[in-house]
C-alpha atoms as a PDB file:
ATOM      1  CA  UNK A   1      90.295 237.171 -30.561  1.00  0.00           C
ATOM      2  CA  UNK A   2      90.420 237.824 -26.498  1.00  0.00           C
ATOM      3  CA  UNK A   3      92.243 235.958 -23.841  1.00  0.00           C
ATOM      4  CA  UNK A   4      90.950 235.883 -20.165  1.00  0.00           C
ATOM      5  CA  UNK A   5      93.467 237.241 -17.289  1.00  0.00           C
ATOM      6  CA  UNK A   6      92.838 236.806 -13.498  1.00  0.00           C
ATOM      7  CA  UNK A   7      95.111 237.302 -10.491  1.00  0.00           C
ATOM      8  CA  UNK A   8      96.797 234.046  -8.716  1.00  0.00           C
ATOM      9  CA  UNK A   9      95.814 234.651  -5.439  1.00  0.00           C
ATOM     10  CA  UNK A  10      93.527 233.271  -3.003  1.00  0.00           C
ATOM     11  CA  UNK A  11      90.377 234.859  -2.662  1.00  0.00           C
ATOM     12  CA  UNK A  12      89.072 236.990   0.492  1.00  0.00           C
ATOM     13  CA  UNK A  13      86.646 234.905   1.682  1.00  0.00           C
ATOM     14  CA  UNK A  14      84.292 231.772  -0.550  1.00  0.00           C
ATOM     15  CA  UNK A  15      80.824 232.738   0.139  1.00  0.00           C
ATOM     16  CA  UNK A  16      77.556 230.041  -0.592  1.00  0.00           C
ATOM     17  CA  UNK A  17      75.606 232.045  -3.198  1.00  0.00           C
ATOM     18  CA  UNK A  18      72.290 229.558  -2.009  1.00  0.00           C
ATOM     19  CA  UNK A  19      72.367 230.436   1.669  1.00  0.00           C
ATOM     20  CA  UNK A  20      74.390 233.679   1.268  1.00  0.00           C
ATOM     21  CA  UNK A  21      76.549 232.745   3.941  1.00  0.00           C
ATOM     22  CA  UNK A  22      80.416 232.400   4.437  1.00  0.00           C
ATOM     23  CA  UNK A  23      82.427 228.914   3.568  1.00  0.00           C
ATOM     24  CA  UNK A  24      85.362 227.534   6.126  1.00  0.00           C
ATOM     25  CA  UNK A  25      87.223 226.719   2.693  1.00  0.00           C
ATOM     26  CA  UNK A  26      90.137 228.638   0.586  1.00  0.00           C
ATOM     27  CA  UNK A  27      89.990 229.236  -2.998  1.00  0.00           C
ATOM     28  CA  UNK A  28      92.221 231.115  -5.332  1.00  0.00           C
ATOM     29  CA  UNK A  29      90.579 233.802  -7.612  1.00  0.00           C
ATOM     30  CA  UNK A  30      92.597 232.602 -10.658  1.00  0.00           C
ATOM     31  CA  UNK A  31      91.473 228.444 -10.381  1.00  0.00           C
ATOM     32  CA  UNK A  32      87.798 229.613  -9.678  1.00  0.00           C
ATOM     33  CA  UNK A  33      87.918 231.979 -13.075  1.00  0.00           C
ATOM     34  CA  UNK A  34      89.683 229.290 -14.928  1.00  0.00           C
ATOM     35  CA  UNK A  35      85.720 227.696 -14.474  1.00  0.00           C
ATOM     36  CA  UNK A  36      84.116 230.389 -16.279  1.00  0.00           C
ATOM     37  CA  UNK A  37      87.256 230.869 -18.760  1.00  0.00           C
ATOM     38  CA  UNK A  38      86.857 226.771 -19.330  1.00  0.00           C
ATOM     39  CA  UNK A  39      90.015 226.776 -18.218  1.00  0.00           C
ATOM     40  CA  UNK A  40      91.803 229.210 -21.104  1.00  0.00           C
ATOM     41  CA  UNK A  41      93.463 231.638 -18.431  1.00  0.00           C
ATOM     42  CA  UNK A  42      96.385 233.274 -18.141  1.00  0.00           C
ATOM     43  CA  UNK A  43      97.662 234.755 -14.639  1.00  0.00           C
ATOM     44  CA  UNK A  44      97.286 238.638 -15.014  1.00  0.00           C
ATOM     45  CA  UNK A  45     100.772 238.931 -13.576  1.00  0.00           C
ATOM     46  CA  UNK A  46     101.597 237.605 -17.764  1.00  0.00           C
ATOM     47  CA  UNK A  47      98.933 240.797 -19.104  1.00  0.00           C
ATOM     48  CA  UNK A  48     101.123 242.894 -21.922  1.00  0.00           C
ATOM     49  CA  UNK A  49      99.083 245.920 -22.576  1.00  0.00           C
ATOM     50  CA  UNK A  50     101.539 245.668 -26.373  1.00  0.00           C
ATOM     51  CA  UNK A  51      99.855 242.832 -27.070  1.00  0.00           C
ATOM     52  CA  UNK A  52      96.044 243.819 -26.455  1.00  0.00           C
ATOM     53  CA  UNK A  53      94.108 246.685 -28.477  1.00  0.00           C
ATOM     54  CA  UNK A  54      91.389 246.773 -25.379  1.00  0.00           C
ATOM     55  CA  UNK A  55      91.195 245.665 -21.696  1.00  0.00           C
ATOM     56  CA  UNK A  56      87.981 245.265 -20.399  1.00  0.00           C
ATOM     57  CA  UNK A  57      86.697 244.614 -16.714  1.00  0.00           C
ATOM     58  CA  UNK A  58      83.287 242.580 -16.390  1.00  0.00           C
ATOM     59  CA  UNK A  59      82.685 243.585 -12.881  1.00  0.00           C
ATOM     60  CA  UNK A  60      81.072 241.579 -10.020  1.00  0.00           C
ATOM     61  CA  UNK A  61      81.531 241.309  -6.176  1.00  0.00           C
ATOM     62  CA  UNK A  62      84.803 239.682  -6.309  1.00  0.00           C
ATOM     63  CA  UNK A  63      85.956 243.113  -7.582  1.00  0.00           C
ATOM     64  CA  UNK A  64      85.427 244.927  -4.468  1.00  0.00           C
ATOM     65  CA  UNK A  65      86.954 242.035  -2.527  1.00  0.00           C
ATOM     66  CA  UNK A  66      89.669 240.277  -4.522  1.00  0.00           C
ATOM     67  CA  UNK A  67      90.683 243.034  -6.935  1.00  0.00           C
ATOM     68  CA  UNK A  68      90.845 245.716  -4.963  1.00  0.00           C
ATOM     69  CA  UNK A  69      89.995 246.075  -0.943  1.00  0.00           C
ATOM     70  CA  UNK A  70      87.102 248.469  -1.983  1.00  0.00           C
ATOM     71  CA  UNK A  71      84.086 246.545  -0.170  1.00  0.00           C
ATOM     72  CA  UNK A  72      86.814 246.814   3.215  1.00  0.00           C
ATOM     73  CA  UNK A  73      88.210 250.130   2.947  1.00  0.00           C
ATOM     74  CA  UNK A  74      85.978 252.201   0.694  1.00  0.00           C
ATOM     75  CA  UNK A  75      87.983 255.322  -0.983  1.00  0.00           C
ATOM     76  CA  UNK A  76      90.917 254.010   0.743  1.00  0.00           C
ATOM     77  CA  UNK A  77      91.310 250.847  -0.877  1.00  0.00           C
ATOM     78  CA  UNK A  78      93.876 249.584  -2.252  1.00  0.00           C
ATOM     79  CA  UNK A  79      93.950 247.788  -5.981  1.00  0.00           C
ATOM     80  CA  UNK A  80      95.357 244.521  -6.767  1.00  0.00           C
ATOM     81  CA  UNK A  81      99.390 245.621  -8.071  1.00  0.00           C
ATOM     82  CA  UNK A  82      98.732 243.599 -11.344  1.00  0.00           C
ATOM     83  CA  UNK A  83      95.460 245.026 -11.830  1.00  0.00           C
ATOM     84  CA  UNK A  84      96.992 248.258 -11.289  1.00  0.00           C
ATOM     85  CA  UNK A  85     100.191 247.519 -13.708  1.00  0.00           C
ATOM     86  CA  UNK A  86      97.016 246.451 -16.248  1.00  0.00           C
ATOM     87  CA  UNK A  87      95.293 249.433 -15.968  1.00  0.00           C
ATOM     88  CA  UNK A  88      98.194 251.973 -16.163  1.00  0.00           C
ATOM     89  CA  UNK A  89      99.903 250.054 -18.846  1.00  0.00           C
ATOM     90  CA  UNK A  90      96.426 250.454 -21.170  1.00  0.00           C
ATOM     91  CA  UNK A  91      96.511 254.149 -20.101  1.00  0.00           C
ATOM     92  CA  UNK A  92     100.203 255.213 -21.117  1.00  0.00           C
ATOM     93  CA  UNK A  93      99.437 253.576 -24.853  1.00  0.00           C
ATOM     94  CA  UNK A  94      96.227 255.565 -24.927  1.00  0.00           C
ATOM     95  CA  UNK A  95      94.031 252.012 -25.518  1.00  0.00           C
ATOM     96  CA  UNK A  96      90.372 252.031 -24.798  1.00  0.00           C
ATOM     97  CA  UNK A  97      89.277 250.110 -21.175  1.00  0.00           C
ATOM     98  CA  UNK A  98      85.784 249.179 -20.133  1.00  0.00           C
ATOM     99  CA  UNK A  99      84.451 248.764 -16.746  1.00  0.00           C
ATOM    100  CA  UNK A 100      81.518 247.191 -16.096  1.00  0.00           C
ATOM    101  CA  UNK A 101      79.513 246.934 -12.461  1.00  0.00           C
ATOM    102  CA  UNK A 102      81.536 247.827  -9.586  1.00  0.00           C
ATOM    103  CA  UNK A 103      85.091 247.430 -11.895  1.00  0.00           C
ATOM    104  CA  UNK A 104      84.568 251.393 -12.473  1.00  0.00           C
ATOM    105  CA  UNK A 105      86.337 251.843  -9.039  1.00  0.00           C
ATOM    106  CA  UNK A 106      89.744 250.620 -10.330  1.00  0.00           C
ATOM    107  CA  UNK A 107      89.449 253.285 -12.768  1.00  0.00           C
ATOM    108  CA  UNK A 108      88.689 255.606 -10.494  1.00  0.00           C
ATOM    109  CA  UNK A 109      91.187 254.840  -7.774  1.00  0.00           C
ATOM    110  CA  UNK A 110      94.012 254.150  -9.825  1.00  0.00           C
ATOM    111  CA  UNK A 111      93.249 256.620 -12.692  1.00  0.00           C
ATOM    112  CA  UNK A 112      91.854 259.171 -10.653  1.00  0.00           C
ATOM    113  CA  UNK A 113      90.625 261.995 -12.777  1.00  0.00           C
ATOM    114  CA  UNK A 114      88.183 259.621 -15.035  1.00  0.00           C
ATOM    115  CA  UNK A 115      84.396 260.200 -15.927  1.00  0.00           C
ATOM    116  CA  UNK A 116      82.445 256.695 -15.190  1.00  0.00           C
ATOM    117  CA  UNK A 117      79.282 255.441 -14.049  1.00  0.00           C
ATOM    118  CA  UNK A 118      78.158 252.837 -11.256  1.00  0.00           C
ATOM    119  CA  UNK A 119      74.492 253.767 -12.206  1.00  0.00           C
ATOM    120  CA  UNK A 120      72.381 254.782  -9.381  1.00  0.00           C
ATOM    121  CA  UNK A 121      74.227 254.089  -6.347  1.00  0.00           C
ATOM    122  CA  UNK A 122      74.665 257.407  -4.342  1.00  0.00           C
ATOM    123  CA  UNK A 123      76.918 255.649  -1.991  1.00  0.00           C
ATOM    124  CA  UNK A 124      79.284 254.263  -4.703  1.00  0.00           C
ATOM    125  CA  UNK A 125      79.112 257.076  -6.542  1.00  0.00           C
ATOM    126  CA  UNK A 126      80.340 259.702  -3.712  1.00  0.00           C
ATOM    127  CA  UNK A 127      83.460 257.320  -3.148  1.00  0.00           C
ATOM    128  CA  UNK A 128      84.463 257.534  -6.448  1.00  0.00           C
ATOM    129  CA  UNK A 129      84.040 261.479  -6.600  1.00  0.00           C
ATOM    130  CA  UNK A 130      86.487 261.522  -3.534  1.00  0.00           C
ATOM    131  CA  UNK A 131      88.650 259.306  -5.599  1.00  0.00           C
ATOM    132  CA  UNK A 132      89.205 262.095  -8.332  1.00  0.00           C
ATOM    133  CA  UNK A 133      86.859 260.688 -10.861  1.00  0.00           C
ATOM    134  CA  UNK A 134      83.418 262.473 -12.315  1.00  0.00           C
ATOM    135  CA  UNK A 135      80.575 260.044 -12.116  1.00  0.00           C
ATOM    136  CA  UNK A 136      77.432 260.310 -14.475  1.00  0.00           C
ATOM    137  CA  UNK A 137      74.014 258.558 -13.325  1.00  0.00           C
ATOM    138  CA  UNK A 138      72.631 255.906 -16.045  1.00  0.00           C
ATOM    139  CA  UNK A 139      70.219 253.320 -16.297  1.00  0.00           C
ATOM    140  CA  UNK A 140      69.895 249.744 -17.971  1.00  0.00           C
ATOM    141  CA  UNK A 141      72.058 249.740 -20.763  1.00  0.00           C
ATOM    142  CA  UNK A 142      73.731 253.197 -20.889  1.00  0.00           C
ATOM    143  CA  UNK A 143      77.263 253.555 -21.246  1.00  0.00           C
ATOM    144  CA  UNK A 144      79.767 256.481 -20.227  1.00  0.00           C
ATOM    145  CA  UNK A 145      82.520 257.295 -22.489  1.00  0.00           C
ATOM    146  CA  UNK A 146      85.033 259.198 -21.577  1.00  0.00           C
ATOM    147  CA  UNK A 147      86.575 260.481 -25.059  1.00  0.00           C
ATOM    148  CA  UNK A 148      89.553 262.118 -23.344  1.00  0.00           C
ATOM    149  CA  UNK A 149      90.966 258.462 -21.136  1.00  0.00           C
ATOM    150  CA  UNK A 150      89.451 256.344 -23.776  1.00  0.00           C
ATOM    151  CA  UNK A 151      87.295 254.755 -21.188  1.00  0.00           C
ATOM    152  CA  UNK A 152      83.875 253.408 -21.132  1.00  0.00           C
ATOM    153  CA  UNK A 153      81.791 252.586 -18.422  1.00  0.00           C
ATOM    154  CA  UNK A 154      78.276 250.362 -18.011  1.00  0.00           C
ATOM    155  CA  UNK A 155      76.514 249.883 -14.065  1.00  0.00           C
ATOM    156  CA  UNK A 156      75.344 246.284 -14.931  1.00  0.00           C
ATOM    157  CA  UNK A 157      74.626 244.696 -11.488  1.00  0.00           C
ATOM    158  CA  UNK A 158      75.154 247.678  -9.765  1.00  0.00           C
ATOM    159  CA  UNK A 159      71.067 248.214 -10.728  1.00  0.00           C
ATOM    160  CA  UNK A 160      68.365 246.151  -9.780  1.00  0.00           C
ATOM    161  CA  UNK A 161      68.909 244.496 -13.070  1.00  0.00           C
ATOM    162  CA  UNK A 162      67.663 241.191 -15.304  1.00  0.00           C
ATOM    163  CA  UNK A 163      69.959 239.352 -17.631  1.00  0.00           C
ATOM    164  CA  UNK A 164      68.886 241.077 -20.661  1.00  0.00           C
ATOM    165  CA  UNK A 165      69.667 244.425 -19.154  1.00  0.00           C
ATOM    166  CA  UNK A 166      73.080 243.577 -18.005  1.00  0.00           C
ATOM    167  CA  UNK A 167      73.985 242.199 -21.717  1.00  0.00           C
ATOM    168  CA  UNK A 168      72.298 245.221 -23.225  1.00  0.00           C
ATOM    169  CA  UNK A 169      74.740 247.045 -21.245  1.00  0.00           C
ATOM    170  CA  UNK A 170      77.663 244.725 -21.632  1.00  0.00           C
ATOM    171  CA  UNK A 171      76.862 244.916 -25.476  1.00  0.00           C
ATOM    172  CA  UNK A 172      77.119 248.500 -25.907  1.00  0.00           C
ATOM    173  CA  UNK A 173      80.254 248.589 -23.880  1.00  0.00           C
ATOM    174  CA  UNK A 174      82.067 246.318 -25.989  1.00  0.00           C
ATOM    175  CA  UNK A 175      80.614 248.225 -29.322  1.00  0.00           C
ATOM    176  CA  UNK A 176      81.730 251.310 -28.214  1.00  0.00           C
ATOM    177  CA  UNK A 177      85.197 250.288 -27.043  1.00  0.00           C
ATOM    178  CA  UNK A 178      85.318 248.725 -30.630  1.00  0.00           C
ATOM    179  CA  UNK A 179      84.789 252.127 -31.961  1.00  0.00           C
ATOM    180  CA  UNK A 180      87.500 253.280 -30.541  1.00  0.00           C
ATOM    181  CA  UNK A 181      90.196 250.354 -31.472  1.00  0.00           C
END
């Protein structure tokens, strides 16, 4: 059994995936994840970390941009406050989270001294050493567990990747983190 959280807030900016290119329209991050959901959503503000044996992060641009201010203010970000209250809550009951992607950066800015991956990117990966957190380079379909935090970690999209790689990676995340329930 799972249920799907998102934030109720609007988003940073709507962006045309076709033409790449920025959309004079507003959109709130929980409506537009409510589509993928098929509507079964709750607003993260509702997230009990009592209720929940794992949390789990599946990562993509909106991340860096609606989650957190990462993709603005690099190591200085700041992190969504019920993404944060998500996080820390999981952490204080000692419950396994997963982070695929770019969602490895919450863990490292509001966990701080975490082991993770974000794959290959040298860029990424030096922000989230100056966040406090160890990063290990992987490939397609690796995970990083960190025993200690009860955290694992898969780079998904953050390598030039194809659909089978990214749920070879998303598999093994959510195998391991069963492991560890």
């Amino acid at each position: 059994m799972y249920e799907v959280f998102a934030p109720d807030i609007e988003q940073h900016h709507v962006i045309n995936h076709i033409t790449g290119k920025e959309m004079p329209e507003k959109r709130n991050v929980l409506v537009e994840s409510a589509r993928i959901a098929r509507g079964k959503i709750k607003n993260l503000s509702e997230f009990k970390a009592n209720d929940f044996d794992a949390l789990i992060f599946p990562g993509g641009f909106g991340v860096a941009k609606n989650l957190s201010s990462y993709a603005f203010e690099g190591i200085n970000c700041k992190v969504n406050h019920d993404v944060e209250k998500a996080i820390r809550s999981m952490a204080e009951q000692n419950k396994p989270i997963g982070a695929m992607c770019i969602s490895p950066v919450l863990l490292a800015k509001v966990l701080s001294n975490v082991e993770i991956t974000i794959g290959q990117d040298k860029s990424t990966s030096d922000d989230v050493k100056k966040m406090g957190a160890t990063h290990k380079e992987t490939t397609h379909g690796e995970v990083i567990i960190d025993k200690k935090n009860k955290i694992v970690t898969t780079p998904c999209y953050m390598l030039d990747a194809s659909i089978g790689q990214i749920g070879d990676g998303a598999n093994n995340l959510v195998k391991t983190l069963f492991e560890m329930i």
